[in-house]
Protein backbone atom coordinates (compact mmCIF):
# COMPACT_ATOMS: atom_id res chain seq x y z
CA UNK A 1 78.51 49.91 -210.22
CA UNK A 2 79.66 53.52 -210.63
CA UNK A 3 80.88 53.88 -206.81
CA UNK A 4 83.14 51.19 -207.21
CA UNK A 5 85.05 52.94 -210.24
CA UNK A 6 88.27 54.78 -209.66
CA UNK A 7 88.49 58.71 -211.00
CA UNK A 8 90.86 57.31 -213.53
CA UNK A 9 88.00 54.96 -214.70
CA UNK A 10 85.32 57.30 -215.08
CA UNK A 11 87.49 59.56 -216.80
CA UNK A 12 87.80 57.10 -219.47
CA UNK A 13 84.38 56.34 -219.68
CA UNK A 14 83.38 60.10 -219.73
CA UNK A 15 85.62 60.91 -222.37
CA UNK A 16 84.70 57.58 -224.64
CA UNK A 17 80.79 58.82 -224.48
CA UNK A 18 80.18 55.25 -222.10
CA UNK A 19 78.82 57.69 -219.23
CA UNK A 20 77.15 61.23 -219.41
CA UNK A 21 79.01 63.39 -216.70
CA UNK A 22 75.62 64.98 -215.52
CA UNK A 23 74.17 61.31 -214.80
CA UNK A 24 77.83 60.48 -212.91
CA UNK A 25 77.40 63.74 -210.84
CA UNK A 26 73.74 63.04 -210.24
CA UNK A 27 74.29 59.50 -209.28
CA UNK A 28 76.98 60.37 -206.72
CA UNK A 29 74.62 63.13 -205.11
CA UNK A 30 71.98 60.86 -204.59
CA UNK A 31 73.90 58.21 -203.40
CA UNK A 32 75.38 60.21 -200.89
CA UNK A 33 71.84 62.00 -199.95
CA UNK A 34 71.13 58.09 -199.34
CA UNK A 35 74.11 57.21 -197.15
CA UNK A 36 75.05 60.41 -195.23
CA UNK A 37 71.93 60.15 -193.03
CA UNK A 38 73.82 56.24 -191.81
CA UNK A 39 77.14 57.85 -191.76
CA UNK A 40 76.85 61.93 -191.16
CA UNK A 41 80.05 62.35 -193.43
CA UNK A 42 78.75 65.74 -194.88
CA UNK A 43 78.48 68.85 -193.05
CA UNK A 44 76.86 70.53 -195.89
CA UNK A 45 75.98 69.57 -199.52
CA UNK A 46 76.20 71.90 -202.67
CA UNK A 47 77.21 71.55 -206.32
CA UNK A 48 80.19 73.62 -207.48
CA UNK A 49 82.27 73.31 -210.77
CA UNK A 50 81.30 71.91 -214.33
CA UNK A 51 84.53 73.49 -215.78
CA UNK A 52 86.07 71.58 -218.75
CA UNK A 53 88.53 70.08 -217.97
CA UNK A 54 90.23 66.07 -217.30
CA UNK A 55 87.68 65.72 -214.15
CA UNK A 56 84.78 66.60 -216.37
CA UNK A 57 81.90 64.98 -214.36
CA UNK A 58 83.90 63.69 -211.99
CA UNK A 59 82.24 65.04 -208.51
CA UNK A 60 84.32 65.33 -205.50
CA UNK A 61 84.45 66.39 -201.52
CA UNK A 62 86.41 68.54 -199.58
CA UNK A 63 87.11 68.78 -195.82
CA UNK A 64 85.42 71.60 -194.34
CA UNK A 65 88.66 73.52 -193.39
CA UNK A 66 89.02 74.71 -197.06
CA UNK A 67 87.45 78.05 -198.15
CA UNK A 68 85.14 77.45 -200.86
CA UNK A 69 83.17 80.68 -202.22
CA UNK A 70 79.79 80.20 -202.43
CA UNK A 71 79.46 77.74 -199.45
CA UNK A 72 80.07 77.92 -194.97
CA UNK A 73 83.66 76.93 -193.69
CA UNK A 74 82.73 75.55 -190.79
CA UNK A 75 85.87 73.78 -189.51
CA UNK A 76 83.67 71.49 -187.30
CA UNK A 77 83.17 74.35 -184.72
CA UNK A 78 80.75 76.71 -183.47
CA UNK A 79 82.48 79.54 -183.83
CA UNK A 80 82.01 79.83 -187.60
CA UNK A 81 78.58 77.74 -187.75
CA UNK A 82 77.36 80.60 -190.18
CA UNK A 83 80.77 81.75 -191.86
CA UNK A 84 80.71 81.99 -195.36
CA UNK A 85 83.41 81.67 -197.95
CA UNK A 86 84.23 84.78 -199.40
CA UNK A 87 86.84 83.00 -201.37
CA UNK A 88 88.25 79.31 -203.02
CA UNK A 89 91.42 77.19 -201.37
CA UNK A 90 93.85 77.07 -203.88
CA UNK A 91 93.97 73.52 -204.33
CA UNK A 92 90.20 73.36 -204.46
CA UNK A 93 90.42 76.19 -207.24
CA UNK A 94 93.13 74.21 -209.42
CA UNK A 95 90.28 70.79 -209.12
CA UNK A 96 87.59 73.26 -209.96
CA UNK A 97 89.82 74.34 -213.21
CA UNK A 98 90.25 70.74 -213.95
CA UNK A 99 86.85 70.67 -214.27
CA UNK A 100 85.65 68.93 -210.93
CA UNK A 101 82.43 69.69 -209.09
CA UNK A 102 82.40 69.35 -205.52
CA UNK A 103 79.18 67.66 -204.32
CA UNK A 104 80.12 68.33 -200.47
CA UNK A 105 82.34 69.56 -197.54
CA UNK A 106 83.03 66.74 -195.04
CA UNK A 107 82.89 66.68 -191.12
CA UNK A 108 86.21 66.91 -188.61
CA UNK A 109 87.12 67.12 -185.83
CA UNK A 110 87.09 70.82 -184.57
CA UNK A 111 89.94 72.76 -186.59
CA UNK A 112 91.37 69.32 -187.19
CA UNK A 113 92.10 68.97 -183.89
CA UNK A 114 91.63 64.88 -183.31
CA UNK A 115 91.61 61.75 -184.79
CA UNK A 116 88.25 60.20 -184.26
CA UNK A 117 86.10 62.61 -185.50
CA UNK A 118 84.46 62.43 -182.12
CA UNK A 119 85.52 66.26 -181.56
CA UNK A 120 82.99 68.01 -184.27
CA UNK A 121 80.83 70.51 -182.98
CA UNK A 122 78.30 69.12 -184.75
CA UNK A 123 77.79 65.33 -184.65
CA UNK A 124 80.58 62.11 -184.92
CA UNK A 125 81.09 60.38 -188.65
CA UNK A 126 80.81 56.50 -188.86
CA UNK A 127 83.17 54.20 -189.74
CA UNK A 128 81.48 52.52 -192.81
CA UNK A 129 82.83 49.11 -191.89
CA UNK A 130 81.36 49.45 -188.21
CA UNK A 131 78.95 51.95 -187.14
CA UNK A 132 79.86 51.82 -183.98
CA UNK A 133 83.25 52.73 -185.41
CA UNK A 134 85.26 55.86 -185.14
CA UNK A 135 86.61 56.59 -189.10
CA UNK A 136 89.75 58.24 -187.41
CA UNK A 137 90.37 62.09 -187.67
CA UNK A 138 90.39 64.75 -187.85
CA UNK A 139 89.75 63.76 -192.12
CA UNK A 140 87.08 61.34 -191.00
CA UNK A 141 84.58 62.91 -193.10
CA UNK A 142 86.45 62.86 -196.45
CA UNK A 143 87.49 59.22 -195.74
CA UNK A 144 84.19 57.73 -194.73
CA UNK A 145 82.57 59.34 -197.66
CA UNK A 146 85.62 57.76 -200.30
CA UNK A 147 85.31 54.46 -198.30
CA UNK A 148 81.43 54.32 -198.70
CA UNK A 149 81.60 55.04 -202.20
CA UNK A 150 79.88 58.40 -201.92
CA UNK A 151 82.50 59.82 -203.85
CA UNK A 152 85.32 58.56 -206.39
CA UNK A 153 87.73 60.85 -203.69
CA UNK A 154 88.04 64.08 -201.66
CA UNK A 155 91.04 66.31 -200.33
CA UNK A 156 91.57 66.05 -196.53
CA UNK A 157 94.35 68.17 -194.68
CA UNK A 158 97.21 66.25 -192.55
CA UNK A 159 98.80 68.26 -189.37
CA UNK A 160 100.36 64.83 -188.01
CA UNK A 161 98.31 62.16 -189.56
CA UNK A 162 94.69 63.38 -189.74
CA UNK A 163 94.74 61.69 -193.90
CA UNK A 164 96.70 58.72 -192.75
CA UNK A 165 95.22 57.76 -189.78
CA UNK A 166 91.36 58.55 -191.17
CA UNK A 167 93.04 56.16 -194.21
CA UNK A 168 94.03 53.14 -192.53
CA UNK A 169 90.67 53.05 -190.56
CA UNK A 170 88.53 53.18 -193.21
CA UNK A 171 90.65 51.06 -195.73
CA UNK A 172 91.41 53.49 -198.29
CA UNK A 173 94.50 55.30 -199.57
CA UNK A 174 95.45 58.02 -197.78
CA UNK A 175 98.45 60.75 -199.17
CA UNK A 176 100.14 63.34 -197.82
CA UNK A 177 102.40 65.34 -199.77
CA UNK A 178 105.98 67.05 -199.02
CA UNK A 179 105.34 70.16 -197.26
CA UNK A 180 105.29 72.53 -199.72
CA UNK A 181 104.32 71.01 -202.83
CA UNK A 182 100.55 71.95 -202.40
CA UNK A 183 99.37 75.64 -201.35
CA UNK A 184 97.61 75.93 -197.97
CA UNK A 185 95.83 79.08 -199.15
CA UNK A 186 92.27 79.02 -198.05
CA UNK A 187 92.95 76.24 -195.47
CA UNK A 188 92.50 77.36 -192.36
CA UNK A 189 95.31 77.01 -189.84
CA UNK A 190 96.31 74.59 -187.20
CA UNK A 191 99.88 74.30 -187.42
CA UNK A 192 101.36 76.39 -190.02
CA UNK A 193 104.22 74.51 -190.43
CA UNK A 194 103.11 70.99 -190.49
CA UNK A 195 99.45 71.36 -192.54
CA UNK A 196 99.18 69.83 -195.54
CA UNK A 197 96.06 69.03 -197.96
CA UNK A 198 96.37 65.45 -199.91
CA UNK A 199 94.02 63.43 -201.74
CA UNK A 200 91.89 60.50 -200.12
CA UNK A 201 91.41 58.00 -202.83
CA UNK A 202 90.39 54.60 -203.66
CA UNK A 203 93.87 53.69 -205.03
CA UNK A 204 97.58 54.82 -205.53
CA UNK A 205 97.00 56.08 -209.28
CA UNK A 206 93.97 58.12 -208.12
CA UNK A 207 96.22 59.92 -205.13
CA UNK A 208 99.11 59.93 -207.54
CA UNK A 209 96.69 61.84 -210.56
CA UNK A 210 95.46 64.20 -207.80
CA UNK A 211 98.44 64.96 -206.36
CA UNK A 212 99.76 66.51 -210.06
CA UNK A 213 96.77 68.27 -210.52
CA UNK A 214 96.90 69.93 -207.07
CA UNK A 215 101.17 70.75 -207.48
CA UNK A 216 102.48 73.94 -207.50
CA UNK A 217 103.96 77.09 -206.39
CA UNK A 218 101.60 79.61 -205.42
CA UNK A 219 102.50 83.31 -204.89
CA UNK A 220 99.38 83.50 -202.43
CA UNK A 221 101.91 80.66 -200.13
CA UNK A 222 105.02 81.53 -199.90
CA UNK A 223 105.94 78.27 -197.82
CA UNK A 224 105.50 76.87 -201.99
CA UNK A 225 108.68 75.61 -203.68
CA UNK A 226 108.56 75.92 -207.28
CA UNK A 227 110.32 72.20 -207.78
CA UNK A 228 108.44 70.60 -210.63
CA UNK A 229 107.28 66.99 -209.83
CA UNK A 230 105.25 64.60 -211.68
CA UNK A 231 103.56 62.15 -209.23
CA UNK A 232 102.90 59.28 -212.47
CA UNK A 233 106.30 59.36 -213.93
CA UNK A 234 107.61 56.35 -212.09
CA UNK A 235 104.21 54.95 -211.09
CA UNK A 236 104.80 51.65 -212.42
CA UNK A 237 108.40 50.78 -212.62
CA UNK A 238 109.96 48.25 -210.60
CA UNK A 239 110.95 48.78 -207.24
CA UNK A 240 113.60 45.45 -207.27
CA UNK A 241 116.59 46.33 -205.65
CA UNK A 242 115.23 49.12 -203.32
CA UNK A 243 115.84 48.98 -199.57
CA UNK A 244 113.48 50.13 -196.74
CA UNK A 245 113.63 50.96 -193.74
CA UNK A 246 111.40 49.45 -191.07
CA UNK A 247 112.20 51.02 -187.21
CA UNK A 248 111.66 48.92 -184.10
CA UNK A 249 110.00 51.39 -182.64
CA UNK A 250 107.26 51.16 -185.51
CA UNK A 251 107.50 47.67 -184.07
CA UNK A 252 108.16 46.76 -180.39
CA UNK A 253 105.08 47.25 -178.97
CA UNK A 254 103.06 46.38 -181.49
CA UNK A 255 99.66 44.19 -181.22
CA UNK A 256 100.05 40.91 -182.65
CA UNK A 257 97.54 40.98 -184.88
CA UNK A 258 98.62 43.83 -186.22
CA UNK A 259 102.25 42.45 -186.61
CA UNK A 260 101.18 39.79 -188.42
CA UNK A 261 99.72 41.70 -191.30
CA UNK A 262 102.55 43.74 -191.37
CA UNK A 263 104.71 40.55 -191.88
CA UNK A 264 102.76 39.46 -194.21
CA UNK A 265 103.09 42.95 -196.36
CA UNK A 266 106.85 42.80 -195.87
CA UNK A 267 106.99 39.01 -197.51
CA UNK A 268 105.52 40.49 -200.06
CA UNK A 269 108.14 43.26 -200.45
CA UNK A 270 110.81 40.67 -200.64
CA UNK A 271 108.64 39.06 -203.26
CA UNK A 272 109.23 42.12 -205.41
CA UNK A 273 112.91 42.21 -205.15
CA UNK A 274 113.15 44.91 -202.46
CA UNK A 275 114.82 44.31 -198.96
CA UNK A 276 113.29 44.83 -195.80
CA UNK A 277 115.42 46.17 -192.91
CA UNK A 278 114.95 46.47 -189.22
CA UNK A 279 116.50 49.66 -187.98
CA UNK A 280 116.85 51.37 -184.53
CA UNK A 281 115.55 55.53 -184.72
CA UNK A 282 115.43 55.97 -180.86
CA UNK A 283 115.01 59.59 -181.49
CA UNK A 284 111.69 58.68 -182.76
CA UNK A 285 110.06 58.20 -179.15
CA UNK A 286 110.76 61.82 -178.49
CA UNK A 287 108.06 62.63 -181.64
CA UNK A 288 104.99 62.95 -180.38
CA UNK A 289 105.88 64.92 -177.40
CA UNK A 290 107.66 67.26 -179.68
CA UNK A 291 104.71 67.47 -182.26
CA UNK A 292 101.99 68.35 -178.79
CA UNK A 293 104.24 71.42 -177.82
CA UNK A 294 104.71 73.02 -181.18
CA UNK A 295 101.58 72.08 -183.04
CA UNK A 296 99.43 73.65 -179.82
CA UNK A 297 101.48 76.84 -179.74
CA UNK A 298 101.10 77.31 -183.24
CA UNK A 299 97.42 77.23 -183.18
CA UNK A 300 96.94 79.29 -180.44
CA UNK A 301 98.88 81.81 -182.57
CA UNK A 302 96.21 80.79 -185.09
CA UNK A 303 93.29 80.74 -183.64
CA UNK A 304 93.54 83.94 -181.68
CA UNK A 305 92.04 85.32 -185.04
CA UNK A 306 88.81 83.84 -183.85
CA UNK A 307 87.80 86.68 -180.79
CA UNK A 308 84.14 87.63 -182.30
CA UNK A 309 85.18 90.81 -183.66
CA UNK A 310 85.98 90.02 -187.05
CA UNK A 311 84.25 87.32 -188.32
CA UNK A 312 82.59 84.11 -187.25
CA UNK A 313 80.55 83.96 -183.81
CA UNK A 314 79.86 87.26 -181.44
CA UNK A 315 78.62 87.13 -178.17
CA UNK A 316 77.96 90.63 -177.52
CA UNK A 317 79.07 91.50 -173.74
CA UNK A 318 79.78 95.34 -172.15
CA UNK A 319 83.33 95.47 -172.60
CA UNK A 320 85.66 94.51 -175.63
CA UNK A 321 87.78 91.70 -173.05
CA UNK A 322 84.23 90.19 -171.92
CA UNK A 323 83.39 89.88 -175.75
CA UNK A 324 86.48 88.15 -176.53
CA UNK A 325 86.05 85.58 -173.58
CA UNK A 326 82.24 84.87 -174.01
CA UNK A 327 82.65 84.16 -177.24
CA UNK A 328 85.93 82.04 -177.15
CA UNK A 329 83.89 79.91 -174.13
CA UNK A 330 80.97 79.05 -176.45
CA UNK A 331 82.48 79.05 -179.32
CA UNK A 332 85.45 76.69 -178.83
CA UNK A 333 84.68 72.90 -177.90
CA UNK A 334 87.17 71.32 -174.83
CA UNK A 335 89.69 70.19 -177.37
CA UNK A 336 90.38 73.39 -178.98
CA UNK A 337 90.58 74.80 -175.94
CA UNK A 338 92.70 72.41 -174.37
CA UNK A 339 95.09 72.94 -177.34
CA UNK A 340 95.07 76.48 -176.93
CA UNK A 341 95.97 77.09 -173.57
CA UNK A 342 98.90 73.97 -173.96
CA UNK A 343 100.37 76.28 -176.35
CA UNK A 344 99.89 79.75 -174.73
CA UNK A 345 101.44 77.90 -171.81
CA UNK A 346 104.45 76.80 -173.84
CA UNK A 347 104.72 80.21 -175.82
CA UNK A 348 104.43 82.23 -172.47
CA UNK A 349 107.88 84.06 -171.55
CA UNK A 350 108.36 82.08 -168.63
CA UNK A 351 108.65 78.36 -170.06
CA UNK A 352 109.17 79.20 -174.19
CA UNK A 353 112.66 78.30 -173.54
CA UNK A 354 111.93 75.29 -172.09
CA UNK A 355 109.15 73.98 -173.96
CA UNK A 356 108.94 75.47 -177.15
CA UNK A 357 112.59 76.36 -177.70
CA UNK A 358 113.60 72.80 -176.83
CA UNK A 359 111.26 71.16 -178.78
CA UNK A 360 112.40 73.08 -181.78
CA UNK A 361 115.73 71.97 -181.45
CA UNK A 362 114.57 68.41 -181.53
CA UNK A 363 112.32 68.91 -184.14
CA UNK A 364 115.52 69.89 -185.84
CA UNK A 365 117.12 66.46 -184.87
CA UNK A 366 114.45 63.95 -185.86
CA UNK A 367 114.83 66.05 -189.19
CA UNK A 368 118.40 65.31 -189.65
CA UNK A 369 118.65 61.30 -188.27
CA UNK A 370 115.49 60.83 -190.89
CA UNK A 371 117.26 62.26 -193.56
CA UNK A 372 120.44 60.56 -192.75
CA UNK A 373 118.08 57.03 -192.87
CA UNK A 374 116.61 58.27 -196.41
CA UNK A 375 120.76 58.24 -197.59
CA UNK A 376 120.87 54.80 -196.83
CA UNK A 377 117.32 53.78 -197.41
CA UNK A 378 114.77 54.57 -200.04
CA UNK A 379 112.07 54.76 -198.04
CA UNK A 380 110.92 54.02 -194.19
CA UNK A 381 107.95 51.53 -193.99
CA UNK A 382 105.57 50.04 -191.01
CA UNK A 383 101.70 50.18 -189.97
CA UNK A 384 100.13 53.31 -190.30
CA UNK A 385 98.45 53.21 -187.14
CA UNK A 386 98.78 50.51 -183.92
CA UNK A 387 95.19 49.42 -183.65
CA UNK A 388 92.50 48.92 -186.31
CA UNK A 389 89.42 51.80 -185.32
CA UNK A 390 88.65 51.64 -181.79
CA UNK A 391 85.06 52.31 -180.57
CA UNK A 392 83.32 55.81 -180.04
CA UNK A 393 84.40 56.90 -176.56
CA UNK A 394 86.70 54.07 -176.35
CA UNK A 395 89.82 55.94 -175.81
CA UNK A 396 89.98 56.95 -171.70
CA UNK A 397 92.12 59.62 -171.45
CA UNK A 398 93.47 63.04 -173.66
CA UNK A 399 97.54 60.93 -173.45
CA UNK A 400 95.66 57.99 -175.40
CA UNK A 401 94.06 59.90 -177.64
CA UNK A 402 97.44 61.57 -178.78
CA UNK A 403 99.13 58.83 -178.70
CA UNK A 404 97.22 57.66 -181.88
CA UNK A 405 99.56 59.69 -183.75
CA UNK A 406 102.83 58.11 -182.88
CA UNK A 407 103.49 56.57 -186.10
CA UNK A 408 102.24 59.60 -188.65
CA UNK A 409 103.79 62.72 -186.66
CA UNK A 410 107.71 62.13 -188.15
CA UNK A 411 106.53 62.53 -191.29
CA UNK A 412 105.09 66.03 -190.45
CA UNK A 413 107.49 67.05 -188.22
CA UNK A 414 110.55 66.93 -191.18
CA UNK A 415 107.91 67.99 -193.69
CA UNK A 416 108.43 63.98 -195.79
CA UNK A 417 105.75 62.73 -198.43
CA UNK A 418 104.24 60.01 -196.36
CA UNK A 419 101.17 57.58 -198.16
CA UNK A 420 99.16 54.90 -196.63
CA UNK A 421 97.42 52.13 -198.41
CA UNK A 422 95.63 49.32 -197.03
CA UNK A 423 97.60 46.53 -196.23
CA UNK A 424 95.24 43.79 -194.61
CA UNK A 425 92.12 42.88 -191.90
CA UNK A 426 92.31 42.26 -188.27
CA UNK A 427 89.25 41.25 -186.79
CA UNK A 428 87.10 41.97 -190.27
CA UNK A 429 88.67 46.14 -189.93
CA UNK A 430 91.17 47.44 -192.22
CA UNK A 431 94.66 48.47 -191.57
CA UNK A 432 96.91 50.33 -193.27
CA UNK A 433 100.62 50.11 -193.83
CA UNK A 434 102.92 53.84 -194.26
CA UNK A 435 105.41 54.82 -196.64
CA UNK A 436 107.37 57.47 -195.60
CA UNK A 437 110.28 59.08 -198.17
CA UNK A 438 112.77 61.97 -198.01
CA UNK A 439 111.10 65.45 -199.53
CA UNK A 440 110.00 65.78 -202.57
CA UNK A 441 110.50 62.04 -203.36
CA UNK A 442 106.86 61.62 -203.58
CA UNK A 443 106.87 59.89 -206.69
CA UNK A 444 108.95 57.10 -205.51
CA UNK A 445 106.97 56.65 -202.42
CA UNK A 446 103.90 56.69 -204.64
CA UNK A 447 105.62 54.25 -207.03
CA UNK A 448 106.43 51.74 -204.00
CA UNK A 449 102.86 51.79 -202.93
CA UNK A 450 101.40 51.12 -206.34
CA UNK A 451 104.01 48.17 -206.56
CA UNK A 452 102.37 46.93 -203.24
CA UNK A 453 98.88 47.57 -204.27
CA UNK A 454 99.27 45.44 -207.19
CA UNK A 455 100.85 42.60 -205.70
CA UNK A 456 98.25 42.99 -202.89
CA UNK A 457 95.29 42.99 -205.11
CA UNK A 458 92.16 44.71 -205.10
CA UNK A 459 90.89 45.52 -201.84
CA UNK A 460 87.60 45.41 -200.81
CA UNK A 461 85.02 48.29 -200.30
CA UNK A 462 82.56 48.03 -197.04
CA UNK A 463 79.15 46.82 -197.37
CA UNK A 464 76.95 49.72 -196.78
CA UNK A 465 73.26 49.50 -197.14
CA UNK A 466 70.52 52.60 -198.88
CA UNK A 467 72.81 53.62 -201.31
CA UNK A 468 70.97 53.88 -204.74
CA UNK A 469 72.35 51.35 -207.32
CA UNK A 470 74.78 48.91 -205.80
């Protein structure tokens, strides 16, 4: 069953002459031609690649944020429906030169802007292990279409959660790397200084053989540091004797069920010599109202690019100011635009020191008590996300909907490696549990999550119907 294999795996059996990389490409194509129709994970389809190169064969999807010549960059919005590439992401461009093909571009919410999915311009992706399912956001798309098995894995981008959160509802391993450590050229902005593409895999060596493969400094990013890191070098050591840290307000008000499973995940911790430690970060509350000040205001820095003059949608009016608004109005969805006027709001002379200013400075503070926590611990742990995926249309208000961040933003807002990995089932759903270490420690975090994984077990995939050979 080729969809069950990990990229590692078909690599192997590529390279031994057991599978022909056209028939692994053409298999994955057609399965996903089967299955998108059930789960809308694709905006658009293509075939790109056949370099030589380790992913020889190996087919792949990327969110449709990333600039990839040859194919539209939609971002989930109107406003560049019919925008074509006129160039390749960086860290689609190093895959490409490893010889991967990429078979699609997956949906998201509008400019990443969510976590359901919900807020594409176009149409919602389905959770693959309930229909009725959000798969989380805004990297819904790429982690529906890893979940179903329509691909061995994809690249999603992570502003304050959108691969973990996407991850843990669809039961599949979601990484984010240290800010910095992968270019963001040819990803178009949210939040400048929180974006960051990962992989979306089926398991901790796939995320951890990505992740090297999409490293590096890149003169056309100069937020890239030129540290050197190898992802596999401590992959499978031991993590006895390590110490983590798990905060109480990760904890407090969590749901039972939920609680349990994390319980259960930190039993088996202790199992592998490591010690489990409940901590108090009370300057973690303050994170998410932090992250919705500066993450707004930066994309309505960003996204005033978008006015129908230079590229993307025009709505052709009498004056220059009328063609700007017209266009904005059709071409933005109520999100965005929400979004956009928070942060012109915050940026505005009148309240930037109040707002913005402020919420700088504490941005600055959750920095520094995290990295005094990663001196005394080697990692922080806890659930990925509070709930398993809720419903389409099942969260009431814009506060709720935000609030599905709480546990991902940190890791954004200090710029940490951060990894989740499925951890367990409540009420037949997945849920994930997060790893979060200091920066550029992302191969220890990636080395504490393969320790889990293997103690775990395998987890399963979902059943989904119509797609070719099972």
């Amino acid at each position: 069953m080729l969809f069950k294999k990990s990229v590692e795996e078909l690599i192997n059996d590529i390279s031994n002459g057991k599978l022909d990389e056209n028939s692994v490409i053409s298999y994955f194509k057609e399965r996903s031609a089967n299955l998108n129709s059930k789960l809308q994970a694709y905006i658009s389809t293509c075939e790109i690649g056949k370099n030589d190169g380790p992913l020889r064969g190996i087919p792949f999807a990327i969110k449709d944020n990333m600039q990839l010549y040859g194919t539209k960059t939609t971002c989930g919005s109107k406003i560049l429906e019919n925008y074509g590439s006129t160039f390749t992401a960086t860290a689609v461009k190093k895959l490409l030169d490893n010889g991967g093909t990429v078979i699609g571009k997956t949906n998201l919410d509008e400019f990443a802007m969510g976590a359901s999915t919900e807020y594409s311009a176009f149409f919602p992706t389905r959770n693959p292990w309930d229909l009725e399912r959000v798969p989380g956001g805004s990297s819904g798309g790429s982690a529906a279409a890893v979940a179903a098995g329509m691909v061995p894995f994809a690249l999603g981008s992570d502003t304050g959660g959108s691969i973990r959160q996407p991850a843990s509802f669809c039961g599949i391993v979601g990484y984010k790397p240290t800010y910095g450590l992968v270019s963001r050229y040819g990803l178009s902005a949210f939040a400048s200084s929180m974006d960051q593409i990962g992989p979306l895999t089926k398991n901790v060596r796939d995320a951890a053989l990505i992740g090297n493969m999409i490293f590096g400094e890149d003169p056309k990013d100069s937020t890239t540091c030129s540290k050197r890191i190898d992802a596999m070098s401590t992959l499978e050591n031991s993590i006895e004797g390590m110490k983590f840290a798990l905060p109480s307000e990760f904890t407090d008000s969590l749901n039972s069920n939920v609680k349990r499973v994390l319980e259960e995940a930190i039993e088996k911790f202790k199992k592998l010599g490591a010690r489990v430690e409940e901590i108090s970060l009370p300057i973690l509350k303050y994170a998410v109202a932090v992250y919705y000040i500066i993450a707004p205001a930066e994309a309505s820095s960003n996204l005033s690019r978008y006015d129908g003059i230079r590229y993307g949608l025009r709505i052709e009016k009498d004056s220059i100011d009328e063609t700007y608004n017209q266009t904005r109005d059709e071409g933005f969805g109520r999100e965005v635009k929400r979004r956009i006027m928070l942060g012109t709001f915050t940026l505005s002379a009148t309240y930037y020191d109040a707002y913005f200013d402020k919420a700088q400075r504490m941005r600055a503070k959750i920095t520094d008590e995290m990295s005094k926590t990663f001196q005394k611990y080697d990692a922080i742990i806890g659930p990925t996300t509070s709930t398993v995926a809720f419903k389409f249309g099942g969260l009431s208000s814009p506060l709720d909907y935000y609030l599905q961040d709480t546990y991902t933003i940190p890791a954004n807002l200090a710029g940490s490696p951060a990894i989740s990995l499925p951890m367990g089932f409540v009420e037949e759903l997945p849920i994930g549990l997060q790893i979060v270490g200091k920066r550029f420690d992302d191969p220890k975090i990636l080395q504490i999550a393969r320790a889990y994984e293997k103690i775990r077990g395998e987890f399963p995939m979902p059943n989904v119907d119509d797609g070719g050979e099972m």
